[in-house]
PDB file of N, CA and C in Angstrom:
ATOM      1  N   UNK A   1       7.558 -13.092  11.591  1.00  0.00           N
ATOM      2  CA  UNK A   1       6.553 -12.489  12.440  1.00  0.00           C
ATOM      3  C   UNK A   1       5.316 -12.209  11.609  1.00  0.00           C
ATOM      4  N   UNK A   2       4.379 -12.116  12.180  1.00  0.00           N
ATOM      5  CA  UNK A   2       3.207 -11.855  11.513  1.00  0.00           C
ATOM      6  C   UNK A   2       2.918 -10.442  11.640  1.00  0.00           C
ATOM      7  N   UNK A   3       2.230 -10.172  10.698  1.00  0.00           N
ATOM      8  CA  UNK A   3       1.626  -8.368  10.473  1.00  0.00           C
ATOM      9  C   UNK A   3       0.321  -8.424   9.753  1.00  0.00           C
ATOM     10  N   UNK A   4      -0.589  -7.263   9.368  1.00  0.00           N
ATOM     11  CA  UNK A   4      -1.960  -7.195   9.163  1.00  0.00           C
ATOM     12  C   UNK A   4      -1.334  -5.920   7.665  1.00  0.00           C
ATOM     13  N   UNK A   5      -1.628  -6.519   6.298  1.00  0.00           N
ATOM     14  CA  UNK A   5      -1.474  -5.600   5.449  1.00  0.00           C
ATOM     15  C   UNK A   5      -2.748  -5.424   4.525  1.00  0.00           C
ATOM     16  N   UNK A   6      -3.177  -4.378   4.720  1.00  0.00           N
ATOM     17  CA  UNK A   6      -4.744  -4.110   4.056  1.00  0.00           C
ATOM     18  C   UNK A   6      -5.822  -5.360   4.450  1.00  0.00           C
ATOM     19  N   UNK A   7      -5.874  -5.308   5.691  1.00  0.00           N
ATOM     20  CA  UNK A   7      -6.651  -6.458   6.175  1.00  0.00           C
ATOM     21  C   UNK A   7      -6.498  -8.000   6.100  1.00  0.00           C
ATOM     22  N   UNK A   8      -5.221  -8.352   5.255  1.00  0.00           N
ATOM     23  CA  UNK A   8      -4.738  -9.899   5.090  1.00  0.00           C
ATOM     24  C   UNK A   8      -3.218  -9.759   6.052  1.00  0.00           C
ATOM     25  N   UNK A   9      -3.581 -11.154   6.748  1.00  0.00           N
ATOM     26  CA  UNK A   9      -2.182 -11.447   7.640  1.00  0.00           C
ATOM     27  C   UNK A   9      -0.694 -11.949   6.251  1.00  0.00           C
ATOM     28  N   UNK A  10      -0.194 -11.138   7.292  1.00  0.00           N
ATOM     29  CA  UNK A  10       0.952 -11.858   6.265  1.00  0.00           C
ATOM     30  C   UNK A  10       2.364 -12.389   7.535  1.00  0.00           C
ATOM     31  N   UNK A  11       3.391 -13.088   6.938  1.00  0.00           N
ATOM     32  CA  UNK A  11       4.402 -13.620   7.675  1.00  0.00           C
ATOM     33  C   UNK A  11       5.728 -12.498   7.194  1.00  0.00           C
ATOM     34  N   UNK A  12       6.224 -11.961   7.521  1.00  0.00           N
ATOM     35  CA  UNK A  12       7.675 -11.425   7.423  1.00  0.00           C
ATOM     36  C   UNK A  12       8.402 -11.686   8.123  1.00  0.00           C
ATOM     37  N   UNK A  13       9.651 -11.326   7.730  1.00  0.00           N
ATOM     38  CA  UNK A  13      11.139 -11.179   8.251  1.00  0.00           C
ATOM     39  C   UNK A  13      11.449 -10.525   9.359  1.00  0.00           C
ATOM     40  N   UNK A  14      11.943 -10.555  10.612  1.00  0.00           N
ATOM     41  CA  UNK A  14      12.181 -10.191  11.660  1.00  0.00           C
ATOM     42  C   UNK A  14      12.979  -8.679  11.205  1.00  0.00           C
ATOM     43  N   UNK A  15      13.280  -7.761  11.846  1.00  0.00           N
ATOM     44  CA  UNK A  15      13.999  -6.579  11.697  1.00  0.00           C
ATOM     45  C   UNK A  15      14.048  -6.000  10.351  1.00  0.00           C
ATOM     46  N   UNK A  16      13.087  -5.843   9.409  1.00  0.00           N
ATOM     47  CA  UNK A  16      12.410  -5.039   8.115  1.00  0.00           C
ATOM     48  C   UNK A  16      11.726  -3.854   8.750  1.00  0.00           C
ATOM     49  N   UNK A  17      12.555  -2.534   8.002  1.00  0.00           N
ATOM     50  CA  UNK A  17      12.432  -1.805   7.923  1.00  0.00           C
ATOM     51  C   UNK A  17      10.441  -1.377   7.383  1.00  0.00           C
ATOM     52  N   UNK A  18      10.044  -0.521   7.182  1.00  0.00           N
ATOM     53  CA  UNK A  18       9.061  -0.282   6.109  1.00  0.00           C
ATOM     54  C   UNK A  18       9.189   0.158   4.982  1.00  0.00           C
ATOM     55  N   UNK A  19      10.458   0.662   4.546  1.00  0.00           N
ATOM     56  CA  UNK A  19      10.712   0.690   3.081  1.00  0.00           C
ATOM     57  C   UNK A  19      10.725  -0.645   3.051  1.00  0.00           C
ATOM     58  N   UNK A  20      11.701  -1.805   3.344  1.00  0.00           N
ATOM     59  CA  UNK A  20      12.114  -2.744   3.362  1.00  0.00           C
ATOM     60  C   UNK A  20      10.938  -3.766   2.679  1.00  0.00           C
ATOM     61  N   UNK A  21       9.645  -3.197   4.256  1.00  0.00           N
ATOM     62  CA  UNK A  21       8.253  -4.265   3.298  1.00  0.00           C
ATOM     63  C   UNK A  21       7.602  -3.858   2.308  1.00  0.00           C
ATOM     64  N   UNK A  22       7.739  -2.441   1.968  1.00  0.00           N
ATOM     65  CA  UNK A  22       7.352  -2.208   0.302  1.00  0.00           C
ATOM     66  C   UNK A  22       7.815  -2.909  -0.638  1.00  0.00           C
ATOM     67  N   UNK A  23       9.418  -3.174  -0.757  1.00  0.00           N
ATOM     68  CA  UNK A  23       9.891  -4.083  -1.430  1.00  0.00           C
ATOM     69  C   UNK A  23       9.553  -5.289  -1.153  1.00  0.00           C
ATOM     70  N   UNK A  24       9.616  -5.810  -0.137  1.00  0.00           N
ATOM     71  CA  UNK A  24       9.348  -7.226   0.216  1.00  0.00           C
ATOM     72  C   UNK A  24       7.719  -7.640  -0.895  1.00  0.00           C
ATOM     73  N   UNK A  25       6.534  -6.779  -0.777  1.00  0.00           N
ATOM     74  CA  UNK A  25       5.389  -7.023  -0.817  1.00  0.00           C
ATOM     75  C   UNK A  25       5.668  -6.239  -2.671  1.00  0.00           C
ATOM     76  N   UNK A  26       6.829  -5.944  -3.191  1.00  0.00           N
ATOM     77  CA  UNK A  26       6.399  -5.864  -4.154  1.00  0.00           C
ATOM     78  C   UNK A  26       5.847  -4.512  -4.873  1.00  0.00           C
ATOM     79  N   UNK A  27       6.218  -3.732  -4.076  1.00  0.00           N
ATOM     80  CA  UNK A  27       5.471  -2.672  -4.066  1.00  0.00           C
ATOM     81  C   UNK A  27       6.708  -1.358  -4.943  1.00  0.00           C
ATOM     82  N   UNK A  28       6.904  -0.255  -5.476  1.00  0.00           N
ATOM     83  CA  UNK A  28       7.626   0.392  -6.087  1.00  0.00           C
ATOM     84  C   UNK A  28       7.077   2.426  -4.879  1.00  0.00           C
ATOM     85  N   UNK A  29       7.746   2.627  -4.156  1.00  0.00           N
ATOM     86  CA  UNK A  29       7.189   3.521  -3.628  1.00  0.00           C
ATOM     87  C   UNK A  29       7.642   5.316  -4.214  1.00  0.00           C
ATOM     88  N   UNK A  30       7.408   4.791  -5.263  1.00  0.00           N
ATOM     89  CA  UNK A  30       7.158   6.610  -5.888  1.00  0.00           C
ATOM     90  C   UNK A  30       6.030   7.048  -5.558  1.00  0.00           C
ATOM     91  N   UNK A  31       4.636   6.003  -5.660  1.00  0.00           N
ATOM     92  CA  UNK A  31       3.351   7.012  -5.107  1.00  0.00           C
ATOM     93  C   UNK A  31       2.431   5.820  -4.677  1.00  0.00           C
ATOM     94  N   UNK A  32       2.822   5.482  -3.106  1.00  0.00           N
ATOM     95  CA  UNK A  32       2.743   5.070  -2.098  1.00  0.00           C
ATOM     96  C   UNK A  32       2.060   5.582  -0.720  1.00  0.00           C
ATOM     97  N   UNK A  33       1.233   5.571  -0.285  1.00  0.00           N
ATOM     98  CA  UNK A  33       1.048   6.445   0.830  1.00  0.00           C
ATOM     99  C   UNK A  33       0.856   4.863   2.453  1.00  0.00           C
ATOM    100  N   UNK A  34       1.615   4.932   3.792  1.00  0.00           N
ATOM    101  CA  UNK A  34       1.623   4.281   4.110  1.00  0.00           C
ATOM    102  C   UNK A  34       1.072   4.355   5.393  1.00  0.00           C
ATOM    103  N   UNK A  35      -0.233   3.992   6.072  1.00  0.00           N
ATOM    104  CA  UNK A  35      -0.398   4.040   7.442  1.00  0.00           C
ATOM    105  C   UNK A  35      -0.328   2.651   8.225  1.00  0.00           C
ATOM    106  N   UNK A  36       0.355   3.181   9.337  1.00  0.00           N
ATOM    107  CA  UNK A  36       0.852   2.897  10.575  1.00  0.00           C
ATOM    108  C   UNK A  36      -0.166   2.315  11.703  1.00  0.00           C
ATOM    109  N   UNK A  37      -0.527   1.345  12.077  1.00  0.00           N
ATOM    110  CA  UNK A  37      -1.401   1.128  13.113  1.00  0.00           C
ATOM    111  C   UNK A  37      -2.282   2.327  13.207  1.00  0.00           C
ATOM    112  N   UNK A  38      -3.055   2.955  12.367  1.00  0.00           N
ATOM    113  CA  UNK A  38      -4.013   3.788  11.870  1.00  0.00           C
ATOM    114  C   UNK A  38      -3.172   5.012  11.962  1.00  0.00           C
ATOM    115  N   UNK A  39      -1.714   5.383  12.297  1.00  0.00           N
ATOM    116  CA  UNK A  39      -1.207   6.860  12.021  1.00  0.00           C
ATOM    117  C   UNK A  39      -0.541   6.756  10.558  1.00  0.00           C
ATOM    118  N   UNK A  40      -0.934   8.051  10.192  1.00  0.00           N
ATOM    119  CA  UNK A  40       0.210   7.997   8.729  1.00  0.00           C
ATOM    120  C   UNK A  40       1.492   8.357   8.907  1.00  0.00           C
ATOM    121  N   UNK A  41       2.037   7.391   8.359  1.00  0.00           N
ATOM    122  CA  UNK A  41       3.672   7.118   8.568  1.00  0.00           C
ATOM    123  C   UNK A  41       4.417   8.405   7.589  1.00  0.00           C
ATOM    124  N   UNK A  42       4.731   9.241   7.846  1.00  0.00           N
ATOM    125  CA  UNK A  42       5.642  10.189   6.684  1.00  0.00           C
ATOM    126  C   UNK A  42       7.031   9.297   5.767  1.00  0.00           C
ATOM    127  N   UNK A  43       6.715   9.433   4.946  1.00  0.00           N
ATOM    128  CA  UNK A  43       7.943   8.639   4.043  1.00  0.00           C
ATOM    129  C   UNK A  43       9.195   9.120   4.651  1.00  0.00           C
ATOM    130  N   UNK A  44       9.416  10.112   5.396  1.00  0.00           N
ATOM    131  CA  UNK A  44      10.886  10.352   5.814  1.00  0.00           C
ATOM    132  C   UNK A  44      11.223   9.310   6.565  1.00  0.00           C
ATOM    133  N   UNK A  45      10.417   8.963   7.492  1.00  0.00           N
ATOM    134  CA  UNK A  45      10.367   7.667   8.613  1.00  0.00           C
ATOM    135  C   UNK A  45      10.424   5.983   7.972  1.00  0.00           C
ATOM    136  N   UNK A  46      10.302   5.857   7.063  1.00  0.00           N
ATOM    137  CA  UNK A  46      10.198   4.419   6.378  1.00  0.00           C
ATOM    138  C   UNK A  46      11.317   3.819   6.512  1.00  0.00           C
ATOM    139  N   UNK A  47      12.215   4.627   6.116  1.00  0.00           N
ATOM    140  CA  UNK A  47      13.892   3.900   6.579  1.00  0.00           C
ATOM    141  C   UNK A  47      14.200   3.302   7.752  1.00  0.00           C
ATOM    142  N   UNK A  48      13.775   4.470   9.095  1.00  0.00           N
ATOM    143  CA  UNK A  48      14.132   4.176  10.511  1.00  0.00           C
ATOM    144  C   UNK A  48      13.166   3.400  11.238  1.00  0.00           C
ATOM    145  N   UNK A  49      11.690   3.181  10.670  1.00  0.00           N
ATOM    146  CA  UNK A  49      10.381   2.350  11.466  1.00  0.00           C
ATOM    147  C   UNK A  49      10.845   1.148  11.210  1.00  0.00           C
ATOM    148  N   UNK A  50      10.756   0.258  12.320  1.00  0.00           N
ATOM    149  CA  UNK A  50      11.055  -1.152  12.087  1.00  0.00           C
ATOM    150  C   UNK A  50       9.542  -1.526  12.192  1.00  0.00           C
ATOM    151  N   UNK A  51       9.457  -2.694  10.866  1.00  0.00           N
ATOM    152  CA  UNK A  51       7.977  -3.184  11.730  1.00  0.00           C
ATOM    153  C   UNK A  51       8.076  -4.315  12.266  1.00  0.00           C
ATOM    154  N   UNK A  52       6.838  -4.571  13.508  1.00  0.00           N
ATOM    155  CA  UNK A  52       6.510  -5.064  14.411  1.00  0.00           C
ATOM    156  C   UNK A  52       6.003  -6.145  14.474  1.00  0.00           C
ATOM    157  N   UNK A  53       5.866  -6.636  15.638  1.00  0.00           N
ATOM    158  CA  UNK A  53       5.190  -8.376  15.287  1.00  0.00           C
ATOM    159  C   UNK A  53       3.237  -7.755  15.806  1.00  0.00           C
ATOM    160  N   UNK A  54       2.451  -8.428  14.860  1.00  0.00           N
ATOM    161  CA  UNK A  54       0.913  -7.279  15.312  1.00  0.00           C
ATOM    162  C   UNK A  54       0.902  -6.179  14.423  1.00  0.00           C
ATOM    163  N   UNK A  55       2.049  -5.357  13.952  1.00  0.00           N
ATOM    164  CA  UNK A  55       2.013  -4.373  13.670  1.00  0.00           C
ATOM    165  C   UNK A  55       0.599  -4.066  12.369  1.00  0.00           C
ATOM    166  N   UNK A  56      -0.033  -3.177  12.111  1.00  0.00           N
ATOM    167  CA  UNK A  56      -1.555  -3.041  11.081  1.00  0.00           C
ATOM    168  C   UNK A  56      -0.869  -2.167  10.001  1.00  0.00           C
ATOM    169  N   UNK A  57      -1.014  -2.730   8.799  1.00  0.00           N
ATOM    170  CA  UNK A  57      -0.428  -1.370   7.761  1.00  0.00           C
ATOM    171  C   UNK A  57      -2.127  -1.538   6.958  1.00  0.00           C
ATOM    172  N   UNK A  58      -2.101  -0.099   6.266  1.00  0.00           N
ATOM    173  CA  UNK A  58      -2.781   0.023   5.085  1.00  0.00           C
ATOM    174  C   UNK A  58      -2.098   0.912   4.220  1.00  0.00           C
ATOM    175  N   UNK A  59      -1.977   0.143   3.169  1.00  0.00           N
ATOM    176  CA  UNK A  59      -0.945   1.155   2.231  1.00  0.00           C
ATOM    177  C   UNK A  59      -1.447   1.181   0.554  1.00  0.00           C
ATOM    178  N   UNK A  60      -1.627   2.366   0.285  1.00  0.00           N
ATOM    179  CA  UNK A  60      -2.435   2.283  -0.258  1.00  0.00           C
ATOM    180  C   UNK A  60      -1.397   3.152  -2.044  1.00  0.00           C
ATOM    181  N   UNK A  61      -1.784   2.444  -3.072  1.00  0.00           N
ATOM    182  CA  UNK A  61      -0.665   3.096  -4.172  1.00  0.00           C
ATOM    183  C   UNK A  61      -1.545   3.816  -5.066  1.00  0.00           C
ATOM    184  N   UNK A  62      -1.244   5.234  -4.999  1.00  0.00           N
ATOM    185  CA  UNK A  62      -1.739   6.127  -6.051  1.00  0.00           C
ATOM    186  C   UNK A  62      -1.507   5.619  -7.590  1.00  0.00           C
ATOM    187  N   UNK A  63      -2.816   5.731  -9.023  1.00  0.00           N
ATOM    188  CA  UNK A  63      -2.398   5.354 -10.015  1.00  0.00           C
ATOM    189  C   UNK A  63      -3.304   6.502 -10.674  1.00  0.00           C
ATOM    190  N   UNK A  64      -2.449   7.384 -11.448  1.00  0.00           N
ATOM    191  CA  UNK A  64      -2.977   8.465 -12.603  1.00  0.00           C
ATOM    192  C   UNK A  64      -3.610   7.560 -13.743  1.00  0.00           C
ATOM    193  N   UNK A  65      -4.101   8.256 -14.044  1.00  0.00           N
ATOM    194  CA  UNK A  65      -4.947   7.978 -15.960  1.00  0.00           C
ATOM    195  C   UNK A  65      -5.756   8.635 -15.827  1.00  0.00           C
ATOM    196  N   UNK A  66      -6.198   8.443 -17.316  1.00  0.00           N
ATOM    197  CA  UNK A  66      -7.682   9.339 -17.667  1.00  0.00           C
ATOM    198  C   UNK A  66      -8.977   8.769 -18.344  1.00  0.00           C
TER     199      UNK A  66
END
């Protein structure tokens, strides 16, 4: 199915979770923040959100330094 991640289409796997496409895309979600067709998704929910065919993410990964 297709989805919209930070403005580039991408193709995924039918029935992926959103933890699921963090991994998929590579991603490590200790400091992660993830919105939802413009709502912010609470990390408690990542397990149980399936994503969608259309579905819009922007997810965006916090990085410390100085």
């Amino acid at each position: 199915m297709t989805i919209t991640v930070n403005g580039e289409r991408h193709e995924v796997p039918d029935g992926m979770s959103v933890a699921a496409l963090l991994s998929h895309l590579g991603l490590t979600v200790g400091r992660v923040a993830v919105e939802r067709n413009r709502d912010v998704l609470p990390r408690t929910q990542w397990g149980a959100t399936l994503v969608e065919a259309n579905d819009s993410y922007e997810i965006v990964q916090l990085v410390g330094g100085g």
